[in-house]
Protein backbone atom coordinates (compact mmCIF):
# COMPACT_ATOMS: atom_id res chain seq x y z
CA UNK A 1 32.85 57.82 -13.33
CA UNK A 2 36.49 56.54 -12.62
CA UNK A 3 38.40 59.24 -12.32
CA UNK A 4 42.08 57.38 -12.56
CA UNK A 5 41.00 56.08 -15.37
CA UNK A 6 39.91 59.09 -16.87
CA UNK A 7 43.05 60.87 -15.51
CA UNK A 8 45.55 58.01 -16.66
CA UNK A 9 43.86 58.11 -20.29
CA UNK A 10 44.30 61.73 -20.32
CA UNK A 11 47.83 61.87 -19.26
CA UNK A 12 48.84 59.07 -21.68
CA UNK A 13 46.94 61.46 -24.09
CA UNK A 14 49.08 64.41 -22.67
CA UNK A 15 52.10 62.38 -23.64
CA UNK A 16 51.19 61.47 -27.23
CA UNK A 17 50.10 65.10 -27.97
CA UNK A 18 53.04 66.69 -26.57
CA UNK A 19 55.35 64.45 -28.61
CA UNK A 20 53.68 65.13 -31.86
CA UNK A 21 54.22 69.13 -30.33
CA UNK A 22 57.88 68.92 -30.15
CA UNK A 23 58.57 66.12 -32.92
CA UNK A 24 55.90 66.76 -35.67
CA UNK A 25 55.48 70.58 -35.48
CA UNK A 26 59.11 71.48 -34.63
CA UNK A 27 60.06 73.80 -37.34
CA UNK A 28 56.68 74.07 -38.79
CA UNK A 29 55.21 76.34 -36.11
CA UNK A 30 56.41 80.42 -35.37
CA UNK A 31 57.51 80.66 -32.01
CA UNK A 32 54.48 82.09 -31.05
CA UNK A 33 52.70 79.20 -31.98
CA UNK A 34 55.00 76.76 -29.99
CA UNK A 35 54.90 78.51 -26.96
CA UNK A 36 50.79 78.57 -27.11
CA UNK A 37 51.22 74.72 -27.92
CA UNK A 38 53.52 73.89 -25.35
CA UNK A 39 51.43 75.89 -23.03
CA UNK A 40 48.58 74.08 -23.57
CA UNK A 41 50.63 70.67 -23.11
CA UNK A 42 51.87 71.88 -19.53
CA UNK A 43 48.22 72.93 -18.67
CA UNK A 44 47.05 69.16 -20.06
CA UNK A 45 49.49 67.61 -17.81
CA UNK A 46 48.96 69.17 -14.54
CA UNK A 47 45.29 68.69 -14.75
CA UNK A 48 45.39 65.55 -15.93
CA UNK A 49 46.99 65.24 -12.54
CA UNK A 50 44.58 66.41 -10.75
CA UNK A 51 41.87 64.31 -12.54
CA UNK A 52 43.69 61.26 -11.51
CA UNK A 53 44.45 62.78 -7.92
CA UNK A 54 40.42 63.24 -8.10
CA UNK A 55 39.81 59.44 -8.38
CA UNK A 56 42.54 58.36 -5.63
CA UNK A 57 41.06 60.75 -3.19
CA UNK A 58 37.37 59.17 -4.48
CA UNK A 59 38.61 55.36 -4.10
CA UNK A 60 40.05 56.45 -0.71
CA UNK A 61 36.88 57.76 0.80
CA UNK A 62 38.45 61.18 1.04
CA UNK A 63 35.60 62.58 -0.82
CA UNK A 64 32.46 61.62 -1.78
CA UNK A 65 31.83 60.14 -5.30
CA UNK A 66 29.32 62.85 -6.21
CA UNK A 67 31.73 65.31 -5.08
CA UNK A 68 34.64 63.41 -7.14
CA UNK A 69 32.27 63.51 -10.41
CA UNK A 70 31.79 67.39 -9.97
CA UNK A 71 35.54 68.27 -9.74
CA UNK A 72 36.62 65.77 -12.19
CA UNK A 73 34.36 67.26 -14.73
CA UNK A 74 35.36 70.65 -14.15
CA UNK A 75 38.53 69.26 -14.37
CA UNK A 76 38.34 67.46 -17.78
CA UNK A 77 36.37 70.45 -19.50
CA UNK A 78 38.63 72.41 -18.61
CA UNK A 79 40.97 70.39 -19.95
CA UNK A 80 39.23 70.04 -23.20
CA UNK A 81 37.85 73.93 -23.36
CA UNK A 82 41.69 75.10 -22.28
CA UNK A 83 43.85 73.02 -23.89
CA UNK A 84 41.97 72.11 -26.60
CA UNK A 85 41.44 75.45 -27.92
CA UNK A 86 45.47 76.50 -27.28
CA UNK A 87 46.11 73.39 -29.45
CA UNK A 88 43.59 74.25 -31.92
CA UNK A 89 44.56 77.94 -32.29
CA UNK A 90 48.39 77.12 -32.16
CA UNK A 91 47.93 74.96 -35.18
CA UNK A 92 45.31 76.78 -36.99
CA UNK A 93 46.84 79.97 -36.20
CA UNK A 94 43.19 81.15 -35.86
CA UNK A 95 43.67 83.75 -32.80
CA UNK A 96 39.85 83.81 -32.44
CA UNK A 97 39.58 80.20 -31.18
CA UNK A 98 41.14 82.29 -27.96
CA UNK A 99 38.15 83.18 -26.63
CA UNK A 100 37.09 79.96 -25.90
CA UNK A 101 40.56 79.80 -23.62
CA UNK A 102 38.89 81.41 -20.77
CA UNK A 103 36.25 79.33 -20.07
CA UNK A 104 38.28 76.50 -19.99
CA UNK A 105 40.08 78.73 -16.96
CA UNK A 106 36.98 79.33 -14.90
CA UNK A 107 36.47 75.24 -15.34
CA UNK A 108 40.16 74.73 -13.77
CA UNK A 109 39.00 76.96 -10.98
CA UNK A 110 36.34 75.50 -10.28
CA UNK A 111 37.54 72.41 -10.14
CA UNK A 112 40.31 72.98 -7.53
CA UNK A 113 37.84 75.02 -5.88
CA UNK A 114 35.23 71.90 -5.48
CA UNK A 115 37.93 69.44 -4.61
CA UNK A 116 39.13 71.84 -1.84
CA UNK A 117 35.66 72.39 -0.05
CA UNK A 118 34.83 69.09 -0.37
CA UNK A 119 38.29 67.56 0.95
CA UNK A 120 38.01 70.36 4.06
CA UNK A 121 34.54 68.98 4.44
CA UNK A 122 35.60 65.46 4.77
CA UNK A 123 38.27 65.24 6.55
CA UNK A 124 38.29 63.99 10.52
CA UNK A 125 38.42 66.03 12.71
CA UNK A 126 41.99 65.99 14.86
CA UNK A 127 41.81 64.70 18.28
């Protein structure tokens, strides 16, 4: 998989839907709502980052492919389980759609987790 691509794809995304967040919804959500939805925008962003941080460290031999296509999909379903669902429940207002919050969590984790081990693992070792 190419991970800047998927990264740069999801940032643009990350862009579009926090626009619509502050323009479109602006007076339409409770506060409540806008804080879970601008939450969920914040969360996009940063691992969005790291998605595209995945696929530079991948093209630069830093880590291994495989190990880029592990993190980077922990990454992007985290993405989609954490984000999405914060979106989803901020505009439904259906609090329920929380509980699929968490596992989008344990996916950031592991993510960061992966790309660590495997970056330690790969590195040189100094002279």
């Amino acid at each position: 998989m190419n991970w800047t691509a998927v990264g740069a794809w999801a940032l643009a995304l990350a862009v579009m839907i926090g626009a619509f967040g502050a323009h479109g919804l602006r007076g339409r959500l409770d506060a409540y709502s806008l804080d879970v939805y601008e939450r969920a925008v914040l969360y996009h962003f940063v691992h969005a980052l790291g998605i595209l941080i995945t696929g530079a460290l991948a093209a630069s031999g830093a880590i291994a492919r495989s190990s880029a296509n592990w993190a980077g999909g922990l990454l992007l379903a985290g993405v989609i389980l954490f984000s999405g669902s914060l979106y989803l429940l901020a505009i439904t207002g259906n609090r329920t759609l929380g509980a699929i919050t968490p596992f989008g969590g344990v996916s950031f984790i592991a993510g960061w987790i992966v790309l660590a081990i495997c970056a330690a693992r790969t590195l040189p070792p100094k002279p």
